[in-house]
Protein backbone atom coordinates (compact mmCIF):
# COMPACT_ATOMS: atom_id res chain seq x y z
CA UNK A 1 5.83 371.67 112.42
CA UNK A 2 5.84 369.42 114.92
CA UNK A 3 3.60 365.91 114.55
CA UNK A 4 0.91 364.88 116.50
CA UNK A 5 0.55 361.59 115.56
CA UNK A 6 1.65 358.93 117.67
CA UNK A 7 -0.26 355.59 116.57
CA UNK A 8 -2.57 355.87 113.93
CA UNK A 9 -6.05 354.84 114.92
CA UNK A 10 -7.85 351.68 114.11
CA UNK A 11 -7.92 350.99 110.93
CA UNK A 12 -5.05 353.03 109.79
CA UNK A 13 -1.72 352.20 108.73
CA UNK A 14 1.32 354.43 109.27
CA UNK A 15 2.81 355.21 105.63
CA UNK A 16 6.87 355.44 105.98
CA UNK A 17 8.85 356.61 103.18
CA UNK A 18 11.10 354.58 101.39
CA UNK A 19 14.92 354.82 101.45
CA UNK A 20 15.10 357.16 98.30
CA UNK A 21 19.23 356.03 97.95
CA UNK A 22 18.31 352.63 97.74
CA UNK A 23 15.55 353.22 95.16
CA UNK A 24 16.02 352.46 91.55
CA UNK A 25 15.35 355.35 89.98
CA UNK A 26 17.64 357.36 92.11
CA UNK A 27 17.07 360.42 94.54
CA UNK A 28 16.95 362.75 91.33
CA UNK A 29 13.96 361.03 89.18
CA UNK A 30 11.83 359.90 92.07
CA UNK A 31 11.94 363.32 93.17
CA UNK A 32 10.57 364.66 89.88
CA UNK A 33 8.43 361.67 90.18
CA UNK A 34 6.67 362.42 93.02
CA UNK A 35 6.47 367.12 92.07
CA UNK A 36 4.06 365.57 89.38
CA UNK A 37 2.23 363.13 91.56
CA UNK A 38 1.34 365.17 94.84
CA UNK A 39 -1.25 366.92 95.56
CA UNK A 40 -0.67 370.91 95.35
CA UNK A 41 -2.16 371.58 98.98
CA UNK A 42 0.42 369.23 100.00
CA UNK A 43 3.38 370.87 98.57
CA UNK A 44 2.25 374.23 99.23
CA UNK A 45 1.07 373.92 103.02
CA UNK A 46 1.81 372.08 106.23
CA UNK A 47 -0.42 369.97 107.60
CA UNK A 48 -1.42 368.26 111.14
CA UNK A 49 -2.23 365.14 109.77
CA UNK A 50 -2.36 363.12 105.94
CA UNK A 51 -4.90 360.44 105.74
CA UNK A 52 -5.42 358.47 102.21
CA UNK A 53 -8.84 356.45 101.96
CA UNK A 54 -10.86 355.33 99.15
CA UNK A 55 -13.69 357.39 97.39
CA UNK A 56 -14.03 358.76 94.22
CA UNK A 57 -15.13 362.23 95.17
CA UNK A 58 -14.65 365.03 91.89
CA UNK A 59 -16.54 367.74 94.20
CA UNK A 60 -13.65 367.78 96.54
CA UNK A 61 -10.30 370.27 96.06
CA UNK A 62 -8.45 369.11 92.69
CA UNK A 63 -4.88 369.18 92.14
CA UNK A 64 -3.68 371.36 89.73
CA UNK A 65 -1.01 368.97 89.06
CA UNK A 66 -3.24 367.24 86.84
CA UNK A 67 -2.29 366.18 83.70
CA UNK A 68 -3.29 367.93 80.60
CA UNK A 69 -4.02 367.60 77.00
CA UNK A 70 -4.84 363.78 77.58
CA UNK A 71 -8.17 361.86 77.10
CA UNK A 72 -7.66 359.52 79.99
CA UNK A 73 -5.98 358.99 83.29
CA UNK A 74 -5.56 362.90 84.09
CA UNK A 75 -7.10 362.74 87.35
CA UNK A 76 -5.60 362.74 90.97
CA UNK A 77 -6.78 361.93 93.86
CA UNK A 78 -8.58 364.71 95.65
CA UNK A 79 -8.57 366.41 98.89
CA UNK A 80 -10.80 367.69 101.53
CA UNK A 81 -9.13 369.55 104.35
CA UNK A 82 -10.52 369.62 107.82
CA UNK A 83 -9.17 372.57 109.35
CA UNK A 84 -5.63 371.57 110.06
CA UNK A 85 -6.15 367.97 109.16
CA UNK A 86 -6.25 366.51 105.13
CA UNK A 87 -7.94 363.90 104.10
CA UNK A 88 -7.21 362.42 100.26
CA UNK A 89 -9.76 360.26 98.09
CA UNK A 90 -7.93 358.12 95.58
CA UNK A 91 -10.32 356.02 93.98
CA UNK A 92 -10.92 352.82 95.80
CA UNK A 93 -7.85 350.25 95.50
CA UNK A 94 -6.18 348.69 97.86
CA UNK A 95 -3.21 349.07 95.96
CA UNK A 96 -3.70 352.52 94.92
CA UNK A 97 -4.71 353.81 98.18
CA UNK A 98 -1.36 352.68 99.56
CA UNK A 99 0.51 353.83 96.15
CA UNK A 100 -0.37 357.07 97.08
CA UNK A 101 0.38 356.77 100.63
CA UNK A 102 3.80 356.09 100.04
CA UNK A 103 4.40 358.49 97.24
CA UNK A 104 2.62 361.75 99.71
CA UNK A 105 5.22 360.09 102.63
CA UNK A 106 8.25 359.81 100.74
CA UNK A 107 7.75 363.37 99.43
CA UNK A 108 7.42 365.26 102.05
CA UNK A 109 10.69 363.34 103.86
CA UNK A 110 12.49 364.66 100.88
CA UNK A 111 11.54 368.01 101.23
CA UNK A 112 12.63 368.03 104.68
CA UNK A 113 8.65 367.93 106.27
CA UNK A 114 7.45 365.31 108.85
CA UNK A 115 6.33 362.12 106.98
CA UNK A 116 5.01 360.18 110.26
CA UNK A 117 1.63 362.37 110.01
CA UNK A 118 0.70 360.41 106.89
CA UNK A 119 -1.91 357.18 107.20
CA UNK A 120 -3.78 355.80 104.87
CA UNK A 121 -7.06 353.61 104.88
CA UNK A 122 -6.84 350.57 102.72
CA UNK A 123 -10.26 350.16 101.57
CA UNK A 124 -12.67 346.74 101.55
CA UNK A 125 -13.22 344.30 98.89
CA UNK A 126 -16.91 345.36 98.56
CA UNK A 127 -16.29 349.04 98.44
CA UNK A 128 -13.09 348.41 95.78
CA UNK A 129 -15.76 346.17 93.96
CA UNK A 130 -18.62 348.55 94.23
CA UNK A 131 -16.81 351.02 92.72
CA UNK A 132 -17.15 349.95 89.85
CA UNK A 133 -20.86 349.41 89.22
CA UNK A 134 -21.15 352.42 87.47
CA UNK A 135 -19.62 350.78 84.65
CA UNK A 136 -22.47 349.91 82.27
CA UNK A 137 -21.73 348.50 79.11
CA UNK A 138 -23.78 346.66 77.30
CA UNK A 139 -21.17 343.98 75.67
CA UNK A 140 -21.95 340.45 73.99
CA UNK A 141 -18.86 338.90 73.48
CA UNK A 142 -16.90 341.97 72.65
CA UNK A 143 -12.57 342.45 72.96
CA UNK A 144 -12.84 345.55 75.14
CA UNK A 145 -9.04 347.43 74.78
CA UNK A 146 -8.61 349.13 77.60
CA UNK A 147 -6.02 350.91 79.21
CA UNK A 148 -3.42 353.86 77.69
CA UNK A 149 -3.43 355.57 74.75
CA UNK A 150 -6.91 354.63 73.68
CA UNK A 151 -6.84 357.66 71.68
CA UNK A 152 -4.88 356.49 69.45
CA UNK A 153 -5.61 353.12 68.91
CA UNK A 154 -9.55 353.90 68.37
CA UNK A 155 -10.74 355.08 65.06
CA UNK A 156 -10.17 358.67 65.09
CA UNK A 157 -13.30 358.96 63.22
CA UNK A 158 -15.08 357.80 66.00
CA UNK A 159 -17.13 358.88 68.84
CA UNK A 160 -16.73 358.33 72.60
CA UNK A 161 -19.52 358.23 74.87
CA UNK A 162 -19.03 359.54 78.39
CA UNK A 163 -20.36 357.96 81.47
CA UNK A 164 -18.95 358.97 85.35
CA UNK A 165 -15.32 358.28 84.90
CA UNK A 166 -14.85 356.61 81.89
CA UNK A 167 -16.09 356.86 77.93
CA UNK A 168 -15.82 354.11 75.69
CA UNK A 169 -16.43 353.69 71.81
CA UNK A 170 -17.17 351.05 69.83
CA UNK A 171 -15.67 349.98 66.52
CA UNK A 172 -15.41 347.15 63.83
CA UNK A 173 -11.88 345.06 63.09
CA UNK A 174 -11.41 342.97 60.97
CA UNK A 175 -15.31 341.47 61.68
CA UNK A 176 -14.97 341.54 65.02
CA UNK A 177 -16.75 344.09 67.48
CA UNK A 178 -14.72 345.95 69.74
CA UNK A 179 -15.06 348.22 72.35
CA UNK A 180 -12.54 350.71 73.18
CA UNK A 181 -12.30 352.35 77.39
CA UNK A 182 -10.82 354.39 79.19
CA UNK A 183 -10.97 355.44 82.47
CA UNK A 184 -10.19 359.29 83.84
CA UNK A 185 -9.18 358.06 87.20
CA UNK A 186 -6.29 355.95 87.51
CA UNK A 187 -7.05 351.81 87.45
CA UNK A 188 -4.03 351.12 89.55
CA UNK A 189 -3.18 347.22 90.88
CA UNK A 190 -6.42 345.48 91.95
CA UNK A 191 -8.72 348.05 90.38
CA UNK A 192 -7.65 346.88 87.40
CA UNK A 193 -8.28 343.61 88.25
CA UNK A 194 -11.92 344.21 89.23
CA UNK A 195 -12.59 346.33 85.82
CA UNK A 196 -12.13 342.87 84.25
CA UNK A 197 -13.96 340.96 86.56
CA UNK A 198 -16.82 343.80 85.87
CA UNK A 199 -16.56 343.62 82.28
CA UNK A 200 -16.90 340.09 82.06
CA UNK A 201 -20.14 340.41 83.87
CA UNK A 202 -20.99 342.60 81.41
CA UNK A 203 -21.01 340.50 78.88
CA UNK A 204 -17.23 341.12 77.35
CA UNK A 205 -15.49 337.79 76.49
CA UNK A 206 -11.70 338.97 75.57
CA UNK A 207 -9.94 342.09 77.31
CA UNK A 208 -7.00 343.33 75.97
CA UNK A 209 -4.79 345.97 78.26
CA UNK A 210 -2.53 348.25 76.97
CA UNK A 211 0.04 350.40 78.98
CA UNK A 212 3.42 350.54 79.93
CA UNK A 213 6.00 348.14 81.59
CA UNK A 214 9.39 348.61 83.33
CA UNK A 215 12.00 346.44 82.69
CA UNK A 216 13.91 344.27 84.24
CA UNK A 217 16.64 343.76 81.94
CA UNK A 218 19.87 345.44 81.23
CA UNK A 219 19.37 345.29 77.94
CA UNK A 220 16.31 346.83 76.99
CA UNK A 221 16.06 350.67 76.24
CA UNK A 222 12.82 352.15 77.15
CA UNK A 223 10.64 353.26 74.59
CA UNK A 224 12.02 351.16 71.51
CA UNK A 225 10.44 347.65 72.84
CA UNK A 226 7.09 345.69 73.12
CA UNK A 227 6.32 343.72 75.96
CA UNK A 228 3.79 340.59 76.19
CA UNK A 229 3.69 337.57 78.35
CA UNK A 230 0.90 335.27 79.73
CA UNK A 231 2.42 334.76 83.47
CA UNK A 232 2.17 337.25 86.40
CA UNK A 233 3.83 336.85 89.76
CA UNK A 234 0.87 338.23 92.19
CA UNK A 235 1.55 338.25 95.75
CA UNK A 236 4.05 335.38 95.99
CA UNK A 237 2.11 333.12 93.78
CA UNK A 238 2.40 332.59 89.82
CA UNK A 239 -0.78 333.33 87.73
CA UNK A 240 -1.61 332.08 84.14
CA UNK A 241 -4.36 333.29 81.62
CA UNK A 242 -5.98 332.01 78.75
CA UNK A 243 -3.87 334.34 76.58
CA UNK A 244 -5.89 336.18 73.57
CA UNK A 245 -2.53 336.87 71.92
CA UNK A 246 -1.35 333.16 71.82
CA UNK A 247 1.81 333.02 70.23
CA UNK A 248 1.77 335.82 67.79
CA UNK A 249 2.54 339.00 69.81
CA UNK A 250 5.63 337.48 70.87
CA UNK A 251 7.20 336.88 67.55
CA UNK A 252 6.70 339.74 66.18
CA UNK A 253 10.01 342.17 65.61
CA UNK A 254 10.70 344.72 68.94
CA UNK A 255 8.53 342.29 70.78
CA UNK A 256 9.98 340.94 74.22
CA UNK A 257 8.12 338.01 75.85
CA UNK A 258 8.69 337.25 79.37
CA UNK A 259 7.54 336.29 82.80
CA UNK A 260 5.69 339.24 84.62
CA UNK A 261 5.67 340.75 88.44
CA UNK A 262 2.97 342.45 89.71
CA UNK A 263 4.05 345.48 92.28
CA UNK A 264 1.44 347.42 94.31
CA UNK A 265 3.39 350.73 94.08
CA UNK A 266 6.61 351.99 92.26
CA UNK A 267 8.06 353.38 95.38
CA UNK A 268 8.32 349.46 96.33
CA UNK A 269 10.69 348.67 93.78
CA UNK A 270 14.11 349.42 95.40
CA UNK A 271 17.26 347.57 94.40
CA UNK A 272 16.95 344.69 97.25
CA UNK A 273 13.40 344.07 95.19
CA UNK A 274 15.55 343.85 91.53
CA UNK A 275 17.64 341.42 93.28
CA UNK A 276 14.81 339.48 94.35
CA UNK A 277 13.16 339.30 90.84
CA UNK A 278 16.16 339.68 88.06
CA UNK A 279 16.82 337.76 86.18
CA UNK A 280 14.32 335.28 86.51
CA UNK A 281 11.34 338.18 85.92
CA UNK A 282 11.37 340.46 82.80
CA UNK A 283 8.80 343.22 83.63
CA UNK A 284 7.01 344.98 86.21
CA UNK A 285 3.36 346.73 86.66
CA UNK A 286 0.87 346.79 88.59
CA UNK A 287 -2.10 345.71 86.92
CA UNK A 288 -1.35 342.85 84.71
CA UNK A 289 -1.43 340.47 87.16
CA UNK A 290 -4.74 341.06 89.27
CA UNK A 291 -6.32 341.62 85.33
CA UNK A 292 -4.84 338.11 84.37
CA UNK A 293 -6.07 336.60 87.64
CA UNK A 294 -9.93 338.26 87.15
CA UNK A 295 -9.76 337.10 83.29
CA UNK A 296 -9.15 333.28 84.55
CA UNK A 297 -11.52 333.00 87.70
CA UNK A 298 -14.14 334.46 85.12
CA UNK A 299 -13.40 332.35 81.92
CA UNK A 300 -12.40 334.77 79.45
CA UNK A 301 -9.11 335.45 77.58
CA UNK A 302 -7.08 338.23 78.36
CA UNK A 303 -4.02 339.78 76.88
CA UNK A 304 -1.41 342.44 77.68
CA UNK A 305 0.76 344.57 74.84
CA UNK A 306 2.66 347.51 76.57
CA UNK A 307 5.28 350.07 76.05
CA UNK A 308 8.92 349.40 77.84
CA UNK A 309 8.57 352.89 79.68
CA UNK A 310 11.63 352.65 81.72
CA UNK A 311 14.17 350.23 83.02
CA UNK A 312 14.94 349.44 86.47
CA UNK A 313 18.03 347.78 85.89
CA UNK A 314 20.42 350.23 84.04
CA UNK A 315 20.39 353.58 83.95
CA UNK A 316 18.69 355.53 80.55
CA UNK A 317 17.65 359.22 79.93
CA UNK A 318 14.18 358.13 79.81
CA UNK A 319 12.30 357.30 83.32
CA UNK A 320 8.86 357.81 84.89
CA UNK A 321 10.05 361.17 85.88
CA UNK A 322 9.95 362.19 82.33
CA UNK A 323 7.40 360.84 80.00
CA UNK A 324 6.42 364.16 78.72
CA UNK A 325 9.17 364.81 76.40
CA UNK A 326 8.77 365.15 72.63
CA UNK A 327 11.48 362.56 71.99
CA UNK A 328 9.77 360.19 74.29
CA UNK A 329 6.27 361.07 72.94
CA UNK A 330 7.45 360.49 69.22
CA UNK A 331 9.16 357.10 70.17
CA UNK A 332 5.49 356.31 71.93
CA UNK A 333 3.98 356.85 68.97
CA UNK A 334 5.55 354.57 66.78
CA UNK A 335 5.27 352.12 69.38
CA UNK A 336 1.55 352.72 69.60
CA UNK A 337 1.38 352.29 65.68
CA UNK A 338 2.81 349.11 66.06
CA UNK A 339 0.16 347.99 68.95
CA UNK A 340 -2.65 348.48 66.83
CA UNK A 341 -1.03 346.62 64.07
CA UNK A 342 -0.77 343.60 65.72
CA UNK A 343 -3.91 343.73 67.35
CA UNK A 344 -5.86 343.90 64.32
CA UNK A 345 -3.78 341.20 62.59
CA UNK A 346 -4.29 338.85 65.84
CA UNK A 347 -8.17 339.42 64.96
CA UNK A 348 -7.86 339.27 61.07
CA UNK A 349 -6.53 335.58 62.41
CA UNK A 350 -2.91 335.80 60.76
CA UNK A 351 -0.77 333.07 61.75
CA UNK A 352 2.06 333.33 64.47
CA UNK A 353 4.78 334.33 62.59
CA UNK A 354 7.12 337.57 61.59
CA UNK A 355 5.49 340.22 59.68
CA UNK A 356 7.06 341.60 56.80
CA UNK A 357 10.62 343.66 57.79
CA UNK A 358 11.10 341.63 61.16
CA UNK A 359 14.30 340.31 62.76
């Protein structure tokens, strides 16, 4: 197929794939990587033209590459073809939207296709913020946890209520209200940030984010570590938070504290980027930082506790491309244990120091 793009139109940016050699998880992983990320009219037909824009649209064509038996996050963004041209809707991020640029780009260069027919749309502050309105809450002074594997951490017992895109549940630790959320559309980079700037409108005075962290140390095997931190490198600039972990995350046994960066899409993170932020960084995300940022401009605390999913500095059987398996589900799990642990001793107001059986 030959392309028929030449310039994209205003508006549009071109979306080139990366150098996949230079990339840190190696031609192999990102590969697998991006089989469970693209859409399935994408890897099953040619197309004219690829353009990624914001919208939230669950009438349009679904991928059947959608995750299963999960709670939360399962959903992709969708597509709407217009006779040879395909339009997808990733829910509205500026971040996310070019996330998914890169990762539809990159794909179909390494399956041999023309990448230069992919643009994508990088949607406005007002639509990325009014995509969130929907989220109604009524909160007064709650910790909302949200983020990944809410359905663990939340009473089992309990009961989540559904509203479009999300359900949430409330609970009681340790005399303190909390409200557990999750999203089933991914919160990637500054969505994230404006869920917290929305649920401090809403009334919620301490967010707590849990999900998963690559590493930027040698040293640390994925899966068997904690990270924490209260310091976010977000487009070129350092950001601080009024921490709601203080001190006492970070001492805790198989927890690693360190500064954080804040990446708009894994397929950024090549090995000229590690050189850039190693050693002086520990971890990398997308979200902690624009969540930090909206916790401070709105004056509430905010604290991260995530899994060590994969490391970006040495090479270990575990990666993005593989988060499925049972031996990295069981490790998870313990992992997850240990999360809710310390989150209800940080509320039953222990001290900051070791729990019994640390280092």
């Amino acid at each position: 197929m030959t392309s028929l793009i030449t310039e994209p139109a205003p508006g549009l940016l071109r979306a080139s794939p990366i150098d996949v050699h230079g990339h840190t998880m190696g031609p192999g992983s990102l590969l697998r990587y991006l089989e469970i990320k693209v859409h399935d009219l994408i890897q099953d037909q040619d197309w004219d033209s690829i353009r990624v824009v914001g919208g939230y649209d669950r009438t349009a064509v679904v991928s059947r590459h959608e995750k299963a038996g999960k709670l939360f996050n399962i959903e992709r963004p969708t597509a709407t073809a217009q006779g040879r041209d395909l339009i997808l809707q990733a829910f509205p991020g500026a971040d996310y939207v070019q996330h998914y640029a890169l990762i539809t780009a990159t794909y179909l260069a390494m399956t041999g296709r023309p990448a230069d027919i992919v643009t994508y749309q990088p949607p406005g502050h007002e639509q990325c913020r009014s995509a969130l309105d929907t989220l109604d809450l009524d909160l007064d002074g709650e910790l909302v946890i949200v983020g990944w594997g809410l359905e663990h951490l939340a009473p089992r017992s309990g009961v989540w209520t559904r509203g479009p895109g999300y359900a949430w549940q409330r609970a009681e630790i340790a005399g303190r209200r909390v409200a557990y959320l999750g999203f089933l559309h991914s919160i990637w980079g500054d969505a994230a940030g404006q869920v917290v700037a929305r649920l401090a409108e809403l009334g919620a005075s301490d967010v707590v984010y849990v999900g998963k962290v690559g590493s930027l140390s040698p040293g640390i095997e994925p899966n068997t570590w904690l990270a924490t931190g209260n310091t976010s490198l977000l487009r070129g600039a350092l950001v601080s938070w009024d921490d709601f972990f203080g001190d006492f995350a970070a001492a805790q046994e198989g927890v690693h504290s360190g500064l954080h960066v804040s990446s708009p899409s894994i397929l950024l993170e090549d090995r000229d980027w590690l050189s850039r932020h190693s050693p002086s960084y520990a971890f990398v995300d997308p979200e902690i930082g624009p969540m930090g940022a909206a916790a401070y401009a709105a004056g509430i605390r905010f604290g991260y506790l995530h899994v060590v999913s994969n490391n970006l500095a040495a090479h270990y059987p575990a990666d993005l491309s593989n988060e499925r398996h049972n031996d990295v589900l069981r490790r998870r799990a313990v992992l997850i244990d240990r999360i809710r642990t310390i989150i209800t001793l940080r509320l039953a107001g222990h001290p900051a120091h070791l729990l019994e059986g640390t280092r």
